[in-house]
C-alpha atoms as a PDB file:
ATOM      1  CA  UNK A   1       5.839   9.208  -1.344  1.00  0.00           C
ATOM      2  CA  UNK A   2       5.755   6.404   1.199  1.00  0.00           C
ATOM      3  CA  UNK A   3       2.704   4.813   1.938  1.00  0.00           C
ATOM      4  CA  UNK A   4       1.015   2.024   4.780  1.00  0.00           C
ATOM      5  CA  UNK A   5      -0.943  -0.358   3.905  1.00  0.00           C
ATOM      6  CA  UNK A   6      -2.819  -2.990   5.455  1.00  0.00           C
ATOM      7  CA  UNK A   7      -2.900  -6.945   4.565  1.00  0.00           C
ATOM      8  CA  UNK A   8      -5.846  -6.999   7.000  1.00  0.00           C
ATOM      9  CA  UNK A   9      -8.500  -4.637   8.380  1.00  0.00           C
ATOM     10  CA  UNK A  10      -8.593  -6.675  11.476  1.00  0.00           C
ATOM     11  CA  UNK A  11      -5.333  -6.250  12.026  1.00  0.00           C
ATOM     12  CA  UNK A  12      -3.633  -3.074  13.831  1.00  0.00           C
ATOM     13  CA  UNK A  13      -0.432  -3.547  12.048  1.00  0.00           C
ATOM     14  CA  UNK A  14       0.651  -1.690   8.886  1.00  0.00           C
ATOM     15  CA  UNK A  15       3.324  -1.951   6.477  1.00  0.00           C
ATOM     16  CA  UNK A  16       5.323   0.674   4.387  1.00  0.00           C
ATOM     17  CA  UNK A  17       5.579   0.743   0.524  1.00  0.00           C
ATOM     18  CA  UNK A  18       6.534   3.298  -1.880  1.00  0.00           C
ATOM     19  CA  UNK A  19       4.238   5.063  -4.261  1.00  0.00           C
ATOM     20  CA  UNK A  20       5.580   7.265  -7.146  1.00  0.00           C
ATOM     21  CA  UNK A  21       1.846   7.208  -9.238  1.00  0.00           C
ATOM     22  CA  UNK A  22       0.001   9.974 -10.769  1.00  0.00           C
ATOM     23  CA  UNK A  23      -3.034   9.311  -9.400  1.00  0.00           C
ATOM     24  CA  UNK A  24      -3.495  10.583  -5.728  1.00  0.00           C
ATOM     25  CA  UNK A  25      -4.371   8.064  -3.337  1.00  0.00           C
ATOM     26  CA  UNK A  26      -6.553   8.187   0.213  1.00  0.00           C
ATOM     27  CA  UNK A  27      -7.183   6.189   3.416  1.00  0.00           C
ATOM     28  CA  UNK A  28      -9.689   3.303   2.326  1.00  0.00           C
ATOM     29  CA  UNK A  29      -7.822   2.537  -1.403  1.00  0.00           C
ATOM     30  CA  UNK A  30      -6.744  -0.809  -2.843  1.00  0.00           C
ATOM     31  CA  UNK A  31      -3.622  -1.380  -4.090  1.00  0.00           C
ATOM     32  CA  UNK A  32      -1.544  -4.426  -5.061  1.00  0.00           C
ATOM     33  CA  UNK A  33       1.920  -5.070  -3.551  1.00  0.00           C
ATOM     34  CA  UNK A  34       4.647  -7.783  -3.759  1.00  0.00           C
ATOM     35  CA  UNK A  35       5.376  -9.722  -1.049  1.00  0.00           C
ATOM     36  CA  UNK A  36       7.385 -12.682  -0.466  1.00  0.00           C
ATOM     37  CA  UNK A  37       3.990 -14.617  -1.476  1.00  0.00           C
ATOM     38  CA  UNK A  38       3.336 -13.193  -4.456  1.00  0.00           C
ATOM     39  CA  UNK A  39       1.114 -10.598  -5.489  1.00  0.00           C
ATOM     40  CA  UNK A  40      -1.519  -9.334  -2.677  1.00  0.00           C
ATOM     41  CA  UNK A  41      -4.650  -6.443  -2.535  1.00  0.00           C
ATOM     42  CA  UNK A  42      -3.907  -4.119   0.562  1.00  0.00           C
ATOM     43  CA  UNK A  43      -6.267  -1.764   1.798  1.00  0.00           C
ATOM     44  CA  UNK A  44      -3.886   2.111   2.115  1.00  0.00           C
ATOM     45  CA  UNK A  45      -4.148   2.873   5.592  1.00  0.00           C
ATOM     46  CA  UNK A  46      -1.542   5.941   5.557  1.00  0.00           C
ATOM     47  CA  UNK A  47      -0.141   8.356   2.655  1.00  0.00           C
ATOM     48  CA  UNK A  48       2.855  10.641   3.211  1.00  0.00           C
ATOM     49  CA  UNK A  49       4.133   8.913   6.085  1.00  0.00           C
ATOM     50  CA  UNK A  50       7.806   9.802   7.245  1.00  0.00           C
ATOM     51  CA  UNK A  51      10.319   7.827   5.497  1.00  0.00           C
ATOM     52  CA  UNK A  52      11.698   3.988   7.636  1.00  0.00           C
ATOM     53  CA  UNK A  53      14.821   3.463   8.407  1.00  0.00           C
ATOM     54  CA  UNK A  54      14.912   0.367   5.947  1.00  0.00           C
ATOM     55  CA  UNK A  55      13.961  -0.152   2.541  1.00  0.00           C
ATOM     56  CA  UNK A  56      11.011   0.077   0.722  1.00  0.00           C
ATOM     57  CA  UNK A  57       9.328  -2.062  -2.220  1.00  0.00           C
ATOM     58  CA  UNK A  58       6.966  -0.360  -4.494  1.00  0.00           C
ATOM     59  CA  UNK A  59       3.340  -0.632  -4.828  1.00  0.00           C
ATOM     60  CA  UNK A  60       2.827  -2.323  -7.692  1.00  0.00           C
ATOM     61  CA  UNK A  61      -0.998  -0.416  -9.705  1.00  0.00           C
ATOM     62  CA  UNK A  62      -3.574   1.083  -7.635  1.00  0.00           C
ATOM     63  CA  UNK A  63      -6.932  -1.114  -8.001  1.00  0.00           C
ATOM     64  CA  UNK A  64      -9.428  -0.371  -9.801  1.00  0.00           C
ATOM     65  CA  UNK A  65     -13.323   0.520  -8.600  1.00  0.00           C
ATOM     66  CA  UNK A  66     -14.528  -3.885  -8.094  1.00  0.00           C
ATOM     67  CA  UNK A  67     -11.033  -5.016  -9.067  1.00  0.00           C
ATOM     68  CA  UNK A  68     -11.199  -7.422  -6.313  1.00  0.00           C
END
C-alpha cells in the first residue's frame, strides 16, 4: 500500500512511502521513515494513494501511543 506522510503539519506538502504492515493505519498516525537525514517521525496524511511514477522507500515501524 502506498502511503503520504507529512515531515510537517504546517506544511502543505506530502511525501510517498510504502507500507506493507499488519496493522491498519489512518490520517493523524506516526510513523518513522528514512530519509537522507536519518531516521524521522511523520505524521500519515494519506493511505491507499495511487502508486508515483518513481520509487518508493518503506516506512520503517508505525509509532507507538507517546513514542515521540
Amino acid at each position: 500500500m502506498f502511503v503520504s506522510v507529512k515531515f510537517s503539519p504546517r506544511h502543505h506538502r506530502t511525501y510517498t512511502y510504502t507500507f506493507d504492515g499488519d496493522q491498519p493505519l489512518r490520517p493523524g498516525d506516526m510513523v518513522k521513515v528514512e530519509t537522507n537525514d536519518g531516521t524521522k517521525a511523520v505524521t500519515v496524511a494519506a493511505v491507499d494513494v495511487k502508486k508515483p511514477p518513481f520509487a518508493c522507500k518503506p516506512i520503517v515501524s508505525v509509532m507507538a501511543e507517546g513514542e515521540l
